[in-house]
PDB file of N, CA and C in Angstrom:
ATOM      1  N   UNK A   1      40.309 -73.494 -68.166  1.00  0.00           N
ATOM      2  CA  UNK A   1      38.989 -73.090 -68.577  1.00  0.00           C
ATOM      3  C   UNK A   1      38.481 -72.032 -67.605  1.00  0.00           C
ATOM      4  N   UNK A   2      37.845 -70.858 -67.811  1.00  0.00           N
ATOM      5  CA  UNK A   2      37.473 -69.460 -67.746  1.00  0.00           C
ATOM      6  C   UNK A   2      35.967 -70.054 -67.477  1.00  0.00           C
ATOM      7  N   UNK A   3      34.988 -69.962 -66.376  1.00  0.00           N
ATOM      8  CA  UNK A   3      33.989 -69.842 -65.863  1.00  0.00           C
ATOM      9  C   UNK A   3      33.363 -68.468 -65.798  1.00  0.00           C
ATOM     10  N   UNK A   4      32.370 -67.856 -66.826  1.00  0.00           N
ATOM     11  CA  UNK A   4      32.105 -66.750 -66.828  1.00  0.00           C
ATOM     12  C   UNK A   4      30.622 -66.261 -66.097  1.00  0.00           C
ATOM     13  N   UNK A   5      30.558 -65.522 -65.006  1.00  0.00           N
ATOM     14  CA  UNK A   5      29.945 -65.543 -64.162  1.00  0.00           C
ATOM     15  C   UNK A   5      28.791 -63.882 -64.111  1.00  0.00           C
ATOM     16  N   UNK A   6      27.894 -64.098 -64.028  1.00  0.00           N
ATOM     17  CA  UNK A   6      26.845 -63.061 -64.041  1.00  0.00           C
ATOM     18  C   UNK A   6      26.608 -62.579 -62.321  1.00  0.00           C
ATOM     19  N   UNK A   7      27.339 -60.989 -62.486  1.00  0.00           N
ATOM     20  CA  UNK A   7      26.652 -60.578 -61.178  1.00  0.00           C
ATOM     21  C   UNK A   7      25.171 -60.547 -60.990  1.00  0.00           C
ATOM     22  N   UNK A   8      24.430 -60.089 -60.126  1.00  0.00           N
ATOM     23  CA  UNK A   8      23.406 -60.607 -59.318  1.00  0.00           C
ATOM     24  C   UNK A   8      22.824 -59.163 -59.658  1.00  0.00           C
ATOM     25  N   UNK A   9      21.832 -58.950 -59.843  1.00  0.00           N
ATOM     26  CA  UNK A   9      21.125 -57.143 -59.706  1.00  0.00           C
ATOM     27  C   UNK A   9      21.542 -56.558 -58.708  1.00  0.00           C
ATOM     28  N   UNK A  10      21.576 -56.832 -57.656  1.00  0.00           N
ATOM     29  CA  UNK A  10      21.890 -56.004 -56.235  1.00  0.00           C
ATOM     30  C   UNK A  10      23.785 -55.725 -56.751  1.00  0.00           C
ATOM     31  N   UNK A  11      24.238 -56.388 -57.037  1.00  0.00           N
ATOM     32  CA  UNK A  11      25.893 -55.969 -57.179  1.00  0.00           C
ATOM     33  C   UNK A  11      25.779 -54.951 -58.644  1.00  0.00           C
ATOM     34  N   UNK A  12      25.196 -55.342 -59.448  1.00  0.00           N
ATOM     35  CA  UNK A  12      24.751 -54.264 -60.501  1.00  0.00           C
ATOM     36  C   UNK A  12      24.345 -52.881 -60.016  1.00  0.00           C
ATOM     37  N   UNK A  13      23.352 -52.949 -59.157  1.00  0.00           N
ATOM     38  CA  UNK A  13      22.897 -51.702 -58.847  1.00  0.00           C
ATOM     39  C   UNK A  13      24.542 -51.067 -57.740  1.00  0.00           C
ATOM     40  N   UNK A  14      24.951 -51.777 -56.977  1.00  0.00           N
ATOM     41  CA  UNK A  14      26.008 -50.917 -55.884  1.00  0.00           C
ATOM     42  C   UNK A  14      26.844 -50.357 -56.775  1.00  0.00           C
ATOM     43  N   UNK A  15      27.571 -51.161 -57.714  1.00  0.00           N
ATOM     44  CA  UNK A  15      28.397 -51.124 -58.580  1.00  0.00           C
ATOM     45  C   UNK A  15      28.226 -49.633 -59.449  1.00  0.00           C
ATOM     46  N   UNK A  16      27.133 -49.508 -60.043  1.00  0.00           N
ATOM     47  CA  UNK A  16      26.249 -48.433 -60.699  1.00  0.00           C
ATOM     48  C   UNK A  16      26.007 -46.855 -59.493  1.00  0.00           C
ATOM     49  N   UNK A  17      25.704 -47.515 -58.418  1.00  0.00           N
ATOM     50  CA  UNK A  17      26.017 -46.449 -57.358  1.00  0.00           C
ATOM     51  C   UNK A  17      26.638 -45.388 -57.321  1.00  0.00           C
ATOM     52  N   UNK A  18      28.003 -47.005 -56.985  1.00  0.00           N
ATOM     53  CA  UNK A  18      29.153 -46.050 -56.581  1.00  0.00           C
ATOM     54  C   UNK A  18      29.742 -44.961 -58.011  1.00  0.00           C
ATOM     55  N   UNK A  19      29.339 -45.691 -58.733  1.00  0.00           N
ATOM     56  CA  UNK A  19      29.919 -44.888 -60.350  1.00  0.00           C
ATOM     57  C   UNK A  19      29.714 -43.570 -60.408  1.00  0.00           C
ATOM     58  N   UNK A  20      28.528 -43.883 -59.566  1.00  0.00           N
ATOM     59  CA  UNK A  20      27.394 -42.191 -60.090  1.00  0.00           C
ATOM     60  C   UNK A  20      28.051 -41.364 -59.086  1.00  0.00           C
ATOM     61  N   UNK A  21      28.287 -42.073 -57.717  1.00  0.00           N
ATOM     62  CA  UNK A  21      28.860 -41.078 -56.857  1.00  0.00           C
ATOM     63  C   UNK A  21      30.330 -41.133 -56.971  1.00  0.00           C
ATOM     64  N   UNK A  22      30.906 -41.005 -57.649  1.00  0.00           N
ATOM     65  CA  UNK A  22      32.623 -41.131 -58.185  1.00  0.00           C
ATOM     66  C   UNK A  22      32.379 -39.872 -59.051  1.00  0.00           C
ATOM     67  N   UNK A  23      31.182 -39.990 -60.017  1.00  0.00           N
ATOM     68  CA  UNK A  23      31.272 -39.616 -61.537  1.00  0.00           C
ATOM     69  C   UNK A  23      30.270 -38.284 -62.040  1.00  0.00           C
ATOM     70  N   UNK A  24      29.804 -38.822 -61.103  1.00  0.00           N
ATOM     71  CA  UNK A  24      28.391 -37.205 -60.549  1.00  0.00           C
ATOM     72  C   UNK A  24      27.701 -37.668 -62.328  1.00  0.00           C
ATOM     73  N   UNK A  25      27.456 -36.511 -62.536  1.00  0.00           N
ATOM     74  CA  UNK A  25      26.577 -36.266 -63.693  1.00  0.00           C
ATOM     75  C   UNK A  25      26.862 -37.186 -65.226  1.00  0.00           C
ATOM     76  N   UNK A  26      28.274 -37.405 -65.233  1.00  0.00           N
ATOM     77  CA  UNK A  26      28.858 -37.686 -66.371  1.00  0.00           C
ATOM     78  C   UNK A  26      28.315 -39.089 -66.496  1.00  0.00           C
ATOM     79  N   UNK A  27      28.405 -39.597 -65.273  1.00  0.00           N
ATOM     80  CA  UNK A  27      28.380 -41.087 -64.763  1.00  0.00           C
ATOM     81  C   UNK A  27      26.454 -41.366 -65.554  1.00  0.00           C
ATOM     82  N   UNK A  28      25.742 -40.511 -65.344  1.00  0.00           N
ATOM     83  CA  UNK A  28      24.130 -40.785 -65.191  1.00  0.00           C
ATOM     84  C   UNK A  28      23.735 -40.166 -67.131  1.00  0.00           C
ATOM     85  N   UNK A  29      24.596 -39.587 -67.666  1.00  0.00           N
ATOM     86  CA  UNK A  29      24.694 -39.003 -68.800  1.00  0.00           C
ATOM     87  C   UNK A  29      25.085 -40.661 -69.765  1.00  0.00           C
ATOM     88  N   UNK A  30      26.155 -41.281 -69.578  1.00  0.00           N
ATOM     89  CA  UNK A  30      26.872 -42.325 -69.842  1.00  0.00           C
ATOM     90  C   UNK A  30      25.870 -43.143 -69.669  1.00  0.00           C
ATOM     91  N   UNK A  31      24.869 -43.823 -68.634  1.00  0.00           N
ATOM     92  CA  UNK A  31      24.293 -44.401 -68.402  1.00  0.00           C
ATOM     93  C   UNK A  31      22.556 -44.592 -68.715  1.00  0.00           C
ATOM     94  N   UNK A  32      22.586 -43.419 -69.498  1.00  0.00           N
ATOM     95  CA  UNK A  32      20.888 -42.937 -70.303  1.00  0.00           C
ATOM     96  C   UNK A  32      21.521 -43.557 -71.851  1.00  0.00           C
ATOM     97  N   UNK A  33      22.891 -42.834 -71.908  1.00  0.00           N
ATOM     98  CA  UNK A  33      23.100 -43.184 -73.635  1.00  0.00           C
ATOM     99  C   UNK A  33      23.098 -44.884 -73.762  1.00  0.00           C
ATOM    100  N   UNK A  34      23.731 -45.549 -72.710  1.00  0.00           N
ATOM    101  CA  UNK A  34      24.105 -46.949 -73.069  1.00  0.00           C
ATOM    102  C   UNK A  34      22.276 -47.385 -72.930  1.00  0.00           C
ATOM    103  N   UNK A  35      21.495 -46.986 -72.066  1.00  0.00           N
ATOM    104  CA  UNK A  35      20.373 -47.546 -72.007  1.00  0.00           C
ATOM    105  C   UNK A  35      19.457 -47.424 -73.337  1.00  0.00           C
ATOM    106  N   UNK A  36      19.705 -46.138 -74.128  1.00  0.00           N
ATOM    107  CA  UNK A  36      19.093 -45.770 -75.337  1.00  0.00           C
ATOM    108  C   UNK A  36      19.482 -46.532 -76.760  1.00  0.00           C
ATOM    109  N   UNK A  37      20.852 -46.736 -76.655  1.00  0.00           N
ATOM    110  CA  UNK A  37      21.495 -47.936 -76.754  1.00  0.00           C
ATOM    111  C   UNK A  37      20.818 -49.280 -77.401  1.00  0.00           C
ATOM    112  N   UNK A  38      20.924 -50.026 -75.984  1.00  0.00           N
ATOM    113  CA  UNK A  38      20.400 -51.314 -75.773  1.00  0.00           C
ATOM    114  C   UNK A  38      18.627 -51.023 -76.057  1.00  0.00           C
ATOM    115  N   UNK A  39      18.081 -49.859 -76.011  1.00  0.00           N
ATOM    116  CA  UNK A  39      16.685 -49.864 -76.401  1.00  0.00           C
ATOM    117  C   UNK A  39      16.740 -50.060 -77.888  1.00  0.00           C
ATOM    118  N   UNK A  40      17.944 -49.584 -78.573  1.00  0.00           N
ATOM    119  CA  UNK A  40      17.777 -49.419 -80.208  1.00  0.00           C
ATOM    120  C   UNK A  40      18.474 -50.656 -80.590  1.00  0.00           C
ATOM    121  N   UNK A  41      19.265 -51.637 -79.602  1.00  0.00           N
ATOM    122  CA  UNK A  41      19.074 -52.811 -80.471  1.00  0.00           C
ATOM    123  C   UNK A  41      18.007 -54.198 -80.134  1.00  0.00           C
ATOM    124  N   UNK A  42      17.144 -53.282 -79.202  1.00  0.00           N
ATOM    125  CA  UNK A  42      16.229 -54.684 -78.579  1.00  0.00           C
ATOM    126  C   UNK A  42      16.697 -55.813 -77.722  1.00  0.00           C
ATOM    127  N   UNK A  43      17.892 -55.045 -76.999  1.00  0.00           N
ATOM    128  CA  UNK A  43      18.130 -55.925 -75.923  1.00  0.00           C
ATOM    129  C   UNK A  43      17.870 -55.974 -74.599  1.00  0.00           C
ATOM    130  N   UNK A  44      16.440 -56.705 -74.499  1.00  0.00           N
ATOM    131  CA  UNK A  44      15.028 -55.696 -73.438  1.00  0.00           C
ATOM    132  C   UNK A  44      15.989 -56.639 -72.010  1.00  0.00           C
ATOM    133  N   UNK A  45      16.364 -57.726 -72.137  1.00  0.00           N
ATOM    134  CA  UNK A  45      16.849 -58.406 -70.713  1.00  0.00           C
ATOM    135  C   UNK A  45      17.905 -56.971 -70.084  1.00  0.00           C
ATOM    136  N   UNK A  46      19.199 -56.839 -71.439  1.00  0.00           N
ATOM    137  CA  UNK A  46      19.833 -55.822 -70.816  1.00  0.00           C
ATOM    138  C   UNK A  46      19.335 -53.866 -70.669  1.00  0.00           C
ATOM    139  N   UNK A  47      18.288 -54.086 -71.518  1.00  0.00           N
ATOM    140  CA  UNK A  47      17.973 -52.535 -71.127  1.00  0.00           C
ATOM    141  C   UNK A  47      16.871 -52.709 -69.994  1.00  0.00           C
ATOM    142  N   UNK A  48      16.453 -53.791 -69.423  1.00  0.00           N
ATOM    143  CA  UNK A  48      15.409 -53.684 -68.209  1.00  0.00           C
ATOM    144  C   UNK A  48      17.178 -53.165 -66.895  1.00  0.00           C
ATOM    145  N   UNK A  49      17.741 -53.985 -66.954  1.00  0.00           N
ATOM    146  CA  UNK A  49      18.531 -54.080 -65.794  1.00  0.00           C
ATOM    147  C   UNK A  49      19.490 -52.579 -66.039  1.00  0.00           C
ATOM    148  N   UNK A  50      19.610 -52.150 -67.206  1.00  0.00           N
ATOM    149  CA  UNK A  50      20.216 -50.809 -67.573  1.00  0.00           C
ATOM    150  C   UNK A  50      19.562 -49.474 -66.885  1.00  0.00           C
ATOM    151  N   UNK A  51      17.900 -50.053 -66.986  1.00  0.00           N
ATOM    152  CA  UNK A  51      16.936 -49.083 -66.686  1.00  0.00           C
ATOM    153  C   UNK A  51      17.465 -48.722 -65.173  1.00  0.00           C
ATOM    154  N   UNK A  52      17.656 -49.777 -64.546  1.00  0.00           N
ATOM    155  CA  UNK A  52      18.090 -49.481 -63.090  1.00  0.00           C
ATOM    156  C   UNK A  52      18.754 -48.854 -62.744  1.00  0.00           C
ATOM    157  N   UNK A  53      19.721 -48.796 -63.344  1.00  0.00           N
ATOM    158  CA  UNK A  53      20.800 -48.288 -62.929  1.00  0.00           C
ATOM    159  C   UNK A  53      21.065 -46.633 -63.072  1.00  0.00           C
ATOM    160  N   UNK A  54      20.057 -46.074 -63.932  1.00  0.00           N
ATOM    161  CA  UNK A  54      19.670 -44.924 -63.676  1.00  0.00           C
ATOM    162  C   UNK A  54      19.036 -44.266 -62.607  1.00  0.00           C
TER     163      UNK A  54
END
């Protein structure tokens, strides 16, 4: 049995970080669409924590 585990906001945000600084622009482009996304299906828990990560 598979225990499926939710990172923490703070590992969300490093995680999201480092992406942006790997990925420069593409990374923050990728990360508006998925947030616009989750705004158009009303998934406010994951587009609050999406918001961040911009």
């Amino acid at each position: 049995m598979t225990t499926a585990t939710n990172p923490d906001e703070e590992a969300v945000l490093a995680a999201a970080r480092e992406l942006i600084a790997r990925r420069g622009a593409a990374a923050r482009d990728e990360a508006a669409a998925r947030t616009a996304e989750l705004e158009r299906q009303a998934r406010w828990p994951e587009h609050a924590l999406a918001r961040l990560e911009q």
